[in-house]
Protein backbone atom coordinates (compact mmCIF):
# COMPACT_ATOMS: atom_id res chain seq x y z
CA UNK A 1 3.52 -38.93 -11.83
CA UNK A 2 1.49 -37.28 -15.01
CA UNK A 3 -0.25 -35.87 -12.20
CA UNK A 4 2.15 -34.04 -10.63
CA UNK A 5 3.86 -32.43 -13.31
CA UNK A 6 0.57 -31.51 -14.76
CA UNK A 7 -0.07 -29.50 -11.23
CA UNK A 8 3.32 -27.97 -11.15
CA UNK A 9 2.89 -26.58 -14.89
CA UNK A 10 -0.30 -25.02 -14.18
CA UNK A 11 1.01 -23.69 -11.23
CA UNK A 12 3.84 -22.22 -12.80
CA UNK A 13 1.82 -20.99 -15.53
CA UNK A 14 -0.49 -19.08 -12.97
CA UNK A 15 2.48 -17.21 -11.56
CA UNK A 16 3.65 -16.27 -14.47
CA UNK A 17 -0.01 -15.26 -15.80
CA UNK A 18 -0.62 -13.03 -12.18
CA UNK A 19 3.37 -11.18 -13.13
CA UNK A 20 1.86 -10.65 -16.60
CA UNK A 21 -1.12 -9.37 -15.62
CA UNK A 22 0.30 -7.08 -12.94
CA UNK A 23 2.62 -5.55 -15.44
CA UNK A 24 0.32 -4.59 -17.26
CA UNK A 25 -1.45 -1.97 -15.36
CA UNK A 26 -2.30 1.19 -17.62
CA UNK A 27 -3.55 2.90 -14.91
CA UNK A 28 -0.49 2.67 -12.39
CA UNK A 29 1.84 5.83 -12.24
CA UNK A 30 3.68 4.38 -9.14
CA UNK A 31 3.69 2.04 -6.67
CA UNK A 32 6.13 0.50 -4.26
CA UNK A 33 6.47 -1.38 -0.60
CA UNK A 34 8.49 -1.18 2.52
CA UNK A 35 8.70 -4.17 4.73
CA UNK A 36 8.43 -4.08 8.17
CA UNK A 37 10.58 -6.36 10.42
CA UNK A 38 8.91 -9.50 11.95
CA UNK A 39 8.37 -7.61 15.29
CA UNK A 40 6.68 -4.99 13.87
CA UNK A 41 6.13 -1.39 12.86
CA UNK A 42 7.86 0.94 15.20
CA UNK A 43 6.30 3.60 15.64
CA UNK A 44 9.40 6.07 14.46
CA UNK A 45 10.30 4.36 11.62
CA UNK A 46 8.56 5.71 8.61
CA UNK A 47 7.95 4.29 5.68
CA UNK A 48 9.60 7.14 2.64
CA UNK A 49 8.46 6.76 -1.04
CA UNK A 50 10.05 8.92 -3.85
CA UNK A 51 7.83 9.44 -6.51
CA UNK A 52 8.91 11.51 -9.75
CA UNK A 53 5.90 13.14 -11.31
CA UNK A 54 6.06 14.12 -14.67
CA UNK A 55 2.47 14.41 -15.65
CA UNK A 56 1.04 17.46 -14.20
CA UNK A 57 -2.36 17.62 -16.46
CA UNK A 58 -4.04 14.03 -15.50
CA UNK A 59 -5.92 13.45 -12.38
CA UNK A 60 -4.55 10.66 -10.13
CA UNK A 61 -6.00 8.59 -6.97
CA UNK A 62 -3.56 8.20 -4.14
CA UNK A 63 -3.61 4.97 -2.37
CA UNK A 64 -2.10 3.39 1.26
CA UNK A 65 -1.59 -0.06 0.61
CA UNK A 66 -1.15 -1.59 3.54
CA UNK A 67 -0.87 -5.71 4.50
CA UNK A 68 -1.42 -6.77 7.78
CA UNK A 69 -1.80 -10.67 9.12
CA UNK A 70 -5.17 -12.16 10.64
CA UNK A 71 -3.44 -11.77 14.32
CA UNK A 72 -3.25 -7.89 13.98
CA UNK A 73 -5.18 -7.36 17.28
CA UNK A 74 -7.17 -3.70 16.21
CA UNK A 75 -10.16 -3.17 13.88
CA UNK A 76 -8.24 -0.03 12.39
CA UNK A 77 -5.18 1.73 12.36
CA UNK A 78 -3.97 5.70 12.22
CA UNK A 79 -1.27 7.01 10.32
CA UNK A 80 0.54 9.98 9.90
CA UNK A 81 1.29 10.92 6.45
CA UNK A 82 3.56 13.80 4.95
CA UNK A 83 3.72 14.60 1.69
CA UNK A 84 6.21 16.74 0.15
CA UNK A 85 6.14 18.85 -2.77
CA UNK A 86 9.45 19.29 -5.00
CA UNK A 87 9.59 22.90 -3.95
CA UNK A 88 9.67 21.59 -0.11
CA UNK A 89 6.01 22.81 0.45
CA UNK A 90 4.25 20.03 2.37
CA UNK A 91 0.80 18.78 4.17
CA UNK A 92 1.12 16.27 7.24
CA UNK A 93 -2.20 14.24 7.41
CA UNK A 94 -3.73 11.97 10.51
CA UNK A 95 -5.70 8.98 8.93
CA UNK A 96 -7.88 6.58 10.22
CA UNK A 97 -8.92 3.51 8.14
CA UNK A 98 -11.06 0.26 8.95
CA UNK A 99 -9.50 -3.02 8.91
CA UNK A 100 -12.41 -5.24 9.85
CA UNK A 101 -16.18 -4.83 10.05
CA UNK A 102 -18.44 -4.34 13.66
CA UNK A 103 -18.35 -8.71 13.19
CA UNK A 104 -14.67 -8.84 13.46
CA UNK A 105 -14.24 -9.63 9.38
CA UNK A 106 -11.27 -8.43 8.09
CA UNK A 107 -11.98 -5.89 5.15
CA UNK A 108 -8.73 -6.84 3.15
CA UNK A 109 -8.35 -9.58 0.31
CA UNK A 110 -5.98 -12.41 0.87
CA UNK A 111 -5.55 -16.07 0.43
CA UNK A 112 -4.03 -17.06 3.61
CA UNK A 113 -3.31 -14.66 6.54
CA UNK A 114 -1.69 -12.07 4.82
CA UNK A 115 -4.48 -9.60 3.97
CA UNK A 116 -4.12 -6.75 1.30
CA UNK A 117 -5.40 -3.46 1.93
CA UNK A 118 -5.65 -0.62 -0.35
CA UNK A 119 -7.10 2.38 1.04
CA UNK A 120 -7.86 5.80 -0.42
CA UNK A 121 -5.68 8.33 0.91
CA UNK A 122 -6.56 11.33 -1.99
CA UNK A 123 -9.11 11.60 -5.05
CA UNK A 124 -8.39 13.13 -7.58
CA UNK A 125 -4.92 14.72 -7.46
CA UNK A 126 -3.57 16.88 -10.06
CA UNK A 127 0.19 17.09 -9.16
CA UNK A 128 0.73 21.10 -9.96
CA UNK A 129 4.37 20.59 -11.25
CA UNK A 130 6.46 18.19 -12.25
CA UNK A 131 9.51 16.54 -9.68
CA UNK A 132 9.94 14.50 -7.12
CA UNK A 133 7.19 14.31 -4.41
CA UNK A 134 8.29 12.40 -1.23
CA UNK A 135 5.50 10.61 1.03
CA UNK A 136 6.33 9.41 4.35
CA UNK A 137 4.28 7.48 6.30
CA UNK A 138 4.22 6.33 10.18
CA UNK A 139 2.01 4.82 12.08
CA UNK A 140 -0.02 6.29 14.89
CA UNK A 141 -1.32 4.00 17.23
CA UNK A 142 -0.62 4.07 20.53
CA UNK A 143 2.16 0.80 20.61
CA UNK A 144 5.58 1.60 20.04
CA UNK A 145 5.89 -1.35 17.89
CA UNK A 146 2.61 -2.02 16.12
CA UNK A 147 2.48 -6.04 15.44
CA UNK A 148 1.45 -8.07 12.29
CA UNK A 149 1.87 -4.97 10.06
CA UNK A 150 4.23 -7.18 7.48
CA UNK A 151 4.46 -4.32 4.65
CA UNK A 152 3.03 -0.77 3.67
CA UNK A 153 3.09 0.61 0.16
CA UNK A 154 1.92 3.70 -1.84
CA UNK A 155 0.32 3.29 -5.00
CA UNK A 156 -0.87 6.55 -7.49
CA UNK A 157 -2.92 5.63 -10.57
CA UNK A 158 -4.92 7.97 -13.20
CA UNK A 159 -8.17 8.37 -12.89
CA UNK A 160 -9.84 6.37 -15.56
């Protein structure tokens, strides 16, 4: 019985440890998810992030993040990305990023088969005024519904 409550504290305590430590990310200006329904990512349905920007002198890296399971049945995946400007000016980019090597590895981290992703979509961004910048992002493959895409997220952190 010792045994068991000795496992359950430690697991508690390592939840509680990761939360910690992923509060306490200097570096992060933003970052958020959107889940995608068990059937997938239709191809429509973007996913919109609303980022306020106050900070218009640092230099930022903007990130996809992107989780996908071990049955997603492509090596990559395209996506269409918009960003928006607060005074409505706005790029629309087509990316293209690996998700598993030539061998058929998967290039994400993960414990079970939900794999994390983070992908670089821009280096080195200074954010020319301050406001709220709006990303949207889509996915481009060829499926209508694109399965075992469970979440996508943008992340922006300073350059260190």
């Amino acid at each position: 019985m010792a045994t068991i409550i000795s496992k359950s504290k430690i697991f508690i305590a390592g939840i509680i440890l990761a939360i910690f430590l992923n509060s306490c990310d200097p570096a992060r200006v933003y970052e958020q998810y959107r889940s995608f329904p068990i059937e997938g990512w239709v191809k429509d349905s973007a996913a919109t992030f609303s980022v306020k920007i106050s900070d218009t002198l640092t230099m930022n890296n903007v990130y996809i993040n992107l989780r996908n399971t071990s049955a997603y049945p492509f090596s990559n995946i395209f996506m269409f990305v918009k960003a928006t400007a607060p005074d409505s000016a706005y790029t629309i980019d087509t990316v293209e990023y690996t998700l598993a090597d030539e061998f058929g590895r998967w290039t994400g981290k993960g414990f079970s088969k939900i794999l994390d992703n983070r992908l670089i979509f821009r280096k080195q961004v200074i954010f020319p005024r301050g406001g709220i910048y709006t990303f949207e992002i889509q996915q481009g493959m060829r499926n209508e519904v694109l399965p075992h895409i469970t979440d996508v997220g943008l992340r922006i952190e300073k350059v260190e």
